[in-house]
C-alpha atoms as a PDB file:
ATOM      1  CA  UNK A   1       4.405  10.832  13.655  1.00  0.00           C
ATOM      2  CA  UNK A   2       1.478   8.251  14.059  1.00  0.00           C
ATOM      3  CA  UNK A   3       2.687   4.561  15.514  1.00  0.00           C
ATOM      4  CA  UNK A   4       1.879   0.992  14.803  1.00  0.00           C
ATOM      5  CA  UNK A   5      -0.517   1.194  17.908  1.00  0.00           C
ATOM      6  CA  UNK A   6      -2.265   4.449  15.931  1.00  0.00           C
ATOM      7  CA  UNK A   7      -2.316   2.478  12.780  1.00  0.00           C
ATOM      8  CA  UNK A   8      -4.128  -0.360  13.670  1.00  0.00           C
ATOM      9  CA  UNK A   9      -6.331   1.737  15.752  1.00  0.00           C
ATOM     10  CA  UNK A  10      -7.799   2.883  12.402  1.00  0.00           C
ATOM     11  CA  UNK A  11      -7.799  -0.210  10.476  1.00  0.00           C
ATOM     12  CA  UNK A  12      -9.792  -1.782  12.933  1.00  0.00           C
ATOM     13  CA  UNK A  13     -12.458   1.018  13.332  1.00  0.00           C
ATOM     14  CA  UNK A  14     -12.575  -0.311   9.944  1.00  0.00           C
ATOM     15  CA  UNK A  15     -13.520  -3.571  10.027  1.00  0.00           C
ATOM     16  CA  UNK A  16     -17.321  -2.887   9.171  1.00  0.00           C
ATOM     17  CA  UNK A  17     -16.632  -2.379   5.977  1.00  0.00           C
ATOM     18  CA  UNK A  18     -13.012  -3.776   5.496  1.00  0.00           C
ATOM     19  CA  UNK A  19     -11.219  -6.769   5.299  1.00  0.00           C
ATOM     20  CA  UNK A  20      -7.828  -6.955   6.703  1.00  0.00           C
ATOM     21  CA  UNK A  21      -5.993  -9.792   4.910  1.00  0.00           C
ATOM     22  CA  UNK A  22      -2.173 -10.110   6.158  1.00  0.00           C
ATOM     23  CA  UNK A  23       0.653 -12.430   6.178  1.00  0.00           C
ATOM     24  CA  UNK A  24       0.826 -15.116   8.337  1.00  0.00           C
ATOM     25  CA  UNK A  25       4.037 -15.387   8.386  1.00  0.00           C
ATOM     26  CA  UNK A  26       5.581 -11.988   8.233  1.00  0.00           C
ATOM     27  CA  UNK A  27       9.824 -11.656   8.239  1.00  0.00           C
ATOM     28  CA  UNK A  28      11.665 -11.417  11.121  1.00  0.00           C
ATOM     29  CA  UNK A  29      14.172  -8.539  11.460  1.00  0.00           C
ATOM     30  CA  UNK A  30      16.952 -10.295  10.057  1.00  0.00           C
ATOM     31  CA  UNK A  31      15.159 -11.164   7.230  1.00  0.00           C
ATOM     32  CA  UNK A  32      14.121  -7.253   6.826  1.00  0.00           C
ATOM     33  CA  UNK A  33      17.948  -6.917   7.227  1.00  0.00           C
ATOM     34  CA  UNK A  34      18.953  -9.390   4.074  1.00  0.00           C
ATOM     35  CA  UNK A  35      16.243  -7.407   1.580  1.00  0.00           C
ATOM     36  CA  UNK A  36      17.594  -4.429   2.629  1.00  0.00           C
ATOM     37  CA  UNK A  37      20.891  -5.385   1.830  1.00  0.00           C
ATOM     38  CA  UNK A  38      19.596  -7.018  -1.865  1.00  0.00           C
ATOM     39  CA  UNK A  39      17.260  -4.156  -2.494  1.00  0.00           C
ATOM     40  CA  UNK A  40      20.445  -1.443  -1.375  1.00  0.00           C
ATOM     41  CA  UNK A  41      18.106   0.254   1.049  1.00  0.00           C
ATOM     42  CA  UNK A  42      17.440   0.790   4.789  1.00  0.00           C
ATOM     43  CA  UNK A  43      13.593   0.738   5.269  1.00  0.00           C
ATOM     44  CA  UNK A  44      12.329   3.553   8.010  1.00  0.00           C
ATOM     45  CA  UNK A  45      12.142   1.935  11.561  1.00  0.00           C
ATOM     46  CA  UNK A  46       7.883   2.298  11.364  1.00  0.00           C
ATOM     47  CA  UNK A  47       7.910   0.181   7.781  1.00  0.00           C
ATOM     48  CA  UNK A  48      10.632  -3.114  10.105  1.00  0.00           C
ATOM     49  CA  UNK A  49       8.107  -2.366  12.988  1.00  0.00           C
ATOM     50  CA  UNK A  50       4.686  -2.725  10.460  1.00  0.00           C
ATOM     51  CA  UNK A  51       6.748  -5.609   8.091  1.00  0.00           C
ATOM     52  CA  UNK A  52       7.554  -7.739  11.189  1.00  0.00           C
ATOM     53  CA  UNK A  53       3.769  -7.807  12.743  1.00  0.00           C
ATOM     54  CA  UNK A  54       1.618  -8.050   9.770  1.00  0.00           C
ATOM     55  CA  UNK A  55       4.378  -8.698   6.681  1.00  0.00           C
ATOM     56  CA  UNK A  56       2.456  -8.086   3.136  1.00  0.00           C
ATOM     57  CA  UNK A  57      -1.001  -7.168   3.730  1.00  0.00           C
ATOM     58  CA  UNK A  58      -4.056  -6.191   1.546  1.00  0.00           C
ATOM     59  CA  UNK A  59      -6.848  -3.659   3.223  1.00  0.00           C
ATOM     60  CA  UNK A  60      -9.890  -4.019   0.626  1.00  0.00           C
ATOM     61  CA  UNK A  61     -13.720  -2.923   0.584  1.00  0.00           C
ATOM     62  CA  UNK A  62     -15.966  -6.152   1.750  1.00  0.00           C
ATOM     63  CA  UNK A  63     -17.996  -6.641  -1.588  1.00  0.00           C
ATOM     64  CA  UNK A  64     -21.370  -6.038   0.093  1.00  0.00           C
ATOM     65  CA  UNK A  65     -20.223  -2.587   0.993  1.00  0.00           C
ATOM     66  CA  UNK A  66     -18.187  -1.392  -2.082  1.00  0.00           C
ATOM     67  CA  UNK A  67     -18.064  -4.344  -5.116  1.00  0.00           C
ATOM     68  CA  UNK A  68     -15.414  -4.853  -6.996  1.00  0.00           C
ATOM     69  CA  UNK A  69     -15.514  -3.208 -10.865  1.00  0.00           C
ATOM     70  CA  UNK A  70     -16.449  -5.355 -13.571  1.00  0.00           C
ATOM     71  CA  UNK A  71     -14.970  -5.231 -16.970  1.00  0.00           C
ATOM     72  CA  UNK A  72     -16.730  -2.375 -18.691  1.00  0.00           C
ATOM     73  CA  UNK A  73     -17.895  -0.587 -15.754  1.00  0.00           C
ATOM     74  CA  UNK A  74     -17.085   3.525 -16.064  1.00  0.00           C
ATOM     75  CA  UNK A  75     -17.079   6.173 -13.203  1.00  0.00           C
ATOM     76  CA  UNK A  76     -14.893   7.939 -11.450  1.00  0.00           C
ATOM     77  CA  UNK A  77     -11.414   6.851 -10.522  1.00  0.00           C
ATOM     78  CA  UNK A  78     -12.116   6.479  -6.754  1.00  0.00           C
ATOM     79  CA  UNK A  79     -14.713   4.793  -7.241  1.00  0.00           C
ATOM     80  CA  UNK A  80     -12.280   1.988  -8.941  1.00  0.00           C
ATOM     81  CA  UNK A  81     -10.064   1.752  -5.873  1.00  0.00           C
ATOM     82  CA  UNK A  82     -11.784   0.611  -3.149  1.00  0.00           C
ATOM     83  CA  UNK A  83      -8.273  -0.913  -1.326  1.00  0.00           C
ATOM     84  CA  UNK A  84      -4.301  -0.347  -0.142  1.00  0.00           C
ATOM     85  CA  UNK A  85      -1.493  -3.054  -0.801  1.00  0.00           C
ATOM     86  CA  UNK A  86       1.386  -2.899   1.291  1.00  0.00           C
ATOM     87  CA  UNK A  87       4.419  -4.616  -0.204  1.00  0.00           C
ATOM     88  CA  UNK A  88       6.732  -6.954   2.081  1.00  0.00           C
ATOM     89  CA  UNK A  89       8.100 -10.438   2.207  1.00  0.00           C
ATOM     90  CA  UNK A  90       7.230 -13.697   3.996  1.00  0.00           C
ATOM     91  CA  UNK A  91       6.597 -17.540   3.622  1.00  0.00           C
ATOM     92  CA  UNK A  92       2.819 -16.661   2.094  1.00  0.00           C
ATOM     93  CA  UNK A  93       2.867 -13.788   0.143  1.00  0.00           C
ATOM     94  CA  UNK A  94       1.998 -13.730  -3.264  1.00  0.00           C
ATOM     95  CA  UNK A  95       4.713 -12.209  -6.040  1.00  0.00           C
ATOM     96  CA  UNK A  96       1.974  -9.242  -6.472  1.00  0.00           C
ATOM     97  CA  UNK A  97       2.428  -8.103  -2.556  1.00  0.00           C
ATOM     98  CA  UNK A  98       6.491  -9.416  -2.500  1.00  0.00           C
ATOM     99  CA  UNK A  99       8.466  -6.491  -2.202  1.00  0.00           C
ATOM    100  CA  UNK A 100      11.502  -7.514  -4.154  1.00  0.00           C
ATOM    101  CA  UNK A 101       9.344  -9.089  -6.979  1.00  0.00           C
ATOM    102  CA  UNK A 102       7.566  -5.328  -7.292  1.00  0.00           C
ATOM    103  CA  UNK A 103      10.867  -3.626  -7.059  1.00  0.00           C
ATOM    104  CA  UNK A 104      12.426  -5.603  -9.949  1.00  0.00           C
ATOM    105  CA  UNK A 105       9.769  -5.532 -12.105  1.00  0.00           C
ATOM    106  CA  UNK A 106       8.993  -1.786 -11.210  1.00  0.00           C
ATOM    107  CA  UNK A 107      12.741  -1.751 -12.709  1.00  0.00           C
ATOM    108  CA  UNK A 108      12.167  -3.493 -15.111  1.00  0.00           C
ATOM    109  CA  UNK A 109       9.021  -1.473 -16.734  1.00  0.00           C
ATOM    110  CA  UNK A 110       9.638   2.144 -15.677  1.00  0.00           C
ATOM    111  CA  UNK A 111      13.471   2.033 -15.170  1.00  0.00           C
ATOM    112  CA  UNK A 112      14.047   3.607 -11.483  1.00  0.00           C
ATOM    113  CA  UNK A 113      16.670   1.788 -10.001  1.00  0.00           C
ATOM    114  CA  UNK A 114      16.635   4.409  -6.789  1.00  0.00           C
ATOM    115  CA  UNK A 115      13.209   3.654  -5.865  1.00  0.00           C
ATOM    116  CA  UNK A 116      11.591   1.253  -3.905  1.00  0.00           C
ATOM    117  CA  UNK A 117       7.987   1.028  -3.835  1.00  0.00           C
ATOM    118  CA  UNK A 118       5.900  -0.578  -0.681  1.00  0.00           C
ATOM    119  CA  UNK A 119       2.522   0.628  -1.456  1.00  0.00           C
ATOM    120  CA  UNK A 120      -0.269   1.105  -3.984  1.00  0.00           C
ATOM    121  CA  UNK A 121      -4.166   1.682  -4.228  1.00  0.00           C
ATOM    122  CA  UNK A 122      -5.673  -0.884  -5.850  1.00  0.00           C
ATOM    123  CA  UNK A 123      -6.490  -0.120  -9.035  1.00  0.00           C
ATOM    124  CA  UNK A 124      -4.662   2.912  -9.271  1.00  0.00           C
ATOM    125  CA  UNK A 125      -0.971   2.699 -11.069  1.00  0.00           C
ATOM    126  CA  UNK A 126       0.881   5.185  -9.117  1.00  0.00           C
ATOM    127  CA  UNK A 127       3.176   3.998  -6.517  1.00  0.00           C
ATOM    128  CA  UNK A 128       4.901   5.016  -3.125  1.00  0.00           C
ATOM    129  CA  UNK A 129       8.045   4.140  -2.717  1.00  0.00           C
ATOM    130  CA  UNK A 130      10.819   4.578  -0.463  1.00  0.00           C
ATOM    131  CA  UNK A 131      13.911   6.578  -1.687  1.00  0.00           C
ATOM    132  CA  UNK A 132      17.783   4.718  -0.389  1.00  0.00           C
ATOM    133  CA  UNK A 133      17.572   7.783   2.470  1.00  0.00           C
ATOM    134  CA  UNK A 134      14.493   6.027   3.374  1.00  0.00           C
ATOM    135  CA  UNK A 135      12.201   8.818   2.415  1.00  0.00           C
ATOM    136  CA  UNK A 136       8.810   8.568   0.828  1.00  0.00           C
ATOM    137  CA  UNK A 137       7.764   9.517  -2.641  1.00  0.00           C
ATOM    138  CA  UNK A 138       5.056   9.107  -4.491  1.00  0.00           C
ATOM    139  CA  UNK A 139       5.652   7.899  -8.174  1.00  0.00           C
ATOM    140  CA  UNK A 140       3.071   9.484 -10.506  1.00  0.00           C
ATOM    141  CA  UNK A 141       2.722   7.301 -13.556  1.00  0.00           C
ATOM    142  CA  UNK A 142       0.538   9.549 -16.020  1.00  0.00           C
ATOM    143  CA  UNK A 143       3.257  12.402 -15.567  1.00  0.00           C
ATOM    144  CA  UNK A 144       6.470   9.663 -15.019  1.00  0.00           C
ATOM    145  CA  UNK A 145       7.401  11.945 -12.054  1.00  0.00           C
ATOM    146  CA  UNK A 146       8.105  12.000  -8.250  1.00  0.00           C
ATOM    147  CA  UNK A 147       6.719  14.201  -6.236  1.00  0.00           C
ATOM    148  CA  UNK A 148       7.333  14.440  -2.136  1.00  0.00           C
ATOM    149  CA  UNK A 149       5.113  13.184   0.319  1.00  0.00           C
ATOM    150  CA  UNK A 150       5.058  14.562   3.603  1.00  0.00           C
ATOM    151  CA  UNK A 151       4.806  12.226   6.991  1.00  0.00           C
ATOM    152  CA  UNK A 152       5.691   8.871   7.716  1.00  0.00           C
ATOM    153  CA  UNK A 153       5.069   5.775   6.688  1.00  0.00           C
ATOM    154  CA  UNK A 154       2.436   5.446   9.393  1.00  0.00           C
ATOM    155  CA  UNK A 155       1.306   9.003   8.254  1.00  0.00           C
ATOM    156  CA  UNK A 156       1.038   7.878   4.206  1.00  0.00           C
ATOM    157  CA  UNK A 157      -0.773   4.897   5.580  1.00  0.00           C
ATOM    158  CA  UNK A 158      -3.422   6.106   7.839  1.00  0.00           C
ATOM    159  CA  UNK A 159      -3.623   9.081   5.401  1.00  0.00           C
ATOM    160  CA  UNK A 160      -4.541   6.597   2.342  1.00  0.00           C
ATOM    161  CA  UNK A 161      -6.695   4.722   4.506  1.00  0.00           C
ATOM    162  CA  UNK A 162      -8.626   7.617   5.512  1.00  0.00           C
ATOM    163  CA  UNK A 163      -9.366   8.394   1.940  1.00  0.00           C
ATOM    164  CA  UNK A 164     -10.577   4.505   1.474  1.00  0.00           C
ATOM    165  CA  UNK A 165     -13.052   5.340   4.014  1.00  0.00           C
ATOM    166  CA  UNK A 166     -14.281   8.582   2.829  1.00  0.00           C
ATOM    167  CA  UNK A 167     -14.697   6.951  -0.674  1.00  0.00           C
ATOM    168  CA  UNK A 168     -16.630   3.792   0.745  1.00  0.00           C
ATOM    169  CA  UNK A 169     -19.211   6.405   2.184  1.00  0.00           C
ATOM    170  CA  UNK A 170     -19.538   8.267  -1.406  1.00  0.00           C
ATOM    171  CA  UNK A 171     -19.861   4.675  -2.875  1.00  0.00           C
ATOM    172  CA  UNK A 172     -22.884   3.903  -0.367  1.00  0.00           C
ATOM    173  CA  UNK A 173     -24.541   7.234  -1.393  1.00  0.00           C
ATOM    174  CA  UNK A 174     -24.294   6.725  -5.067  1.00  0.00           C
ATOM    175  CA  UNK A 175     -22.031   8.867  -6.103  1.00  0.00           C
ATOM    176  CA  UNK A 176     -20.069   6.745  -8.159  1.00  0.00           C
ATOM    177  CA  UNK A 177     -23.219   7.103 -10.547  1.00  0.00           C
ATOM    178  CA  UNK A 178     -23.570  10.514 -10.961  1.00  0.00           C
END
């Protein structure tokens, strides 16, 4: 099991060619306590610890290093997400990054009522989402299925972010073109 210390270790090896962007104003653990309570779930202890230091937070490719798609642009699928939302709560975050806004409207459009998600790639539709035992998942939305994940949250995390790197370096070589 990887920690918050761990996690942030990698982000910020990162930095070259990420951008961090995070609350400001992240919840405290009562407020973690009152979603829980509306969303009928108890988040794992390394999602409160991550939630209450950073809140909603956005790791995305700089442009200069990996540039956002443009309408009409083809290639792979990696090569179309070049970042990792984590969902939360807090004074500043946007309804796309608010994790009761997502979980409504998640709902809403694909009609799982036991699942929570907290994470996405950009550009990518599938989602990972916490189960009420506070396990992780990872929703599949070609297929409409579920399928395990194994590890943490820390573990999906650094895991996802891992692969964000990997893809930057087959951006910078091209092989998004091939």
């Amino acid at each position: 099991m990887a920690s918050v210390e761990t996690f942030w270790e990698v982000v910020d090896s990162m930095r070259t060619d990420f951008n961090l962007i995070a609350s400001q104003h992240p919840p405290t653990a009562d407020d973690l306590d009152q979603i829980e309570e509306r969303l009928e779930i108890v988040f794992p202890t390394s999602y409160r610890t991550l939630a209450t230091r950073f809140g909603a937070f956005v790791v995305e490719a700089k442009e200069e290093v990996w540039p956002a798609p443009k309408p009409g642009d083809i290639g792979p699928l990696w090569a179309f997400c070049r970042g990792l939302h984590v969902f939360c709560r807090g004074t500043d975050v946007p309804p796309a990054l608010d994790i009761e806004k997502v979980a409504a409207q998640f709902k809403a459009e694909v009609g799982y009522s036991d699942l929570i998600p907290f994470a996405r790639i950009q550009g990518d539709s599938d989602r990972f989402c916490f189960q009420a035992d506070s396990s992780i998942v990872k929703w599949l939305h070609g297929d409409d299925v579920v399928e395990a994940v194994d590890g943490d949250f820390f573990d999906v995390l650094i895991a996802e972010i891992h692969q964000l790197r990997a893809n930057a370096e087959r951006f910078k070589r091209g092989e998004h073109r091939r």
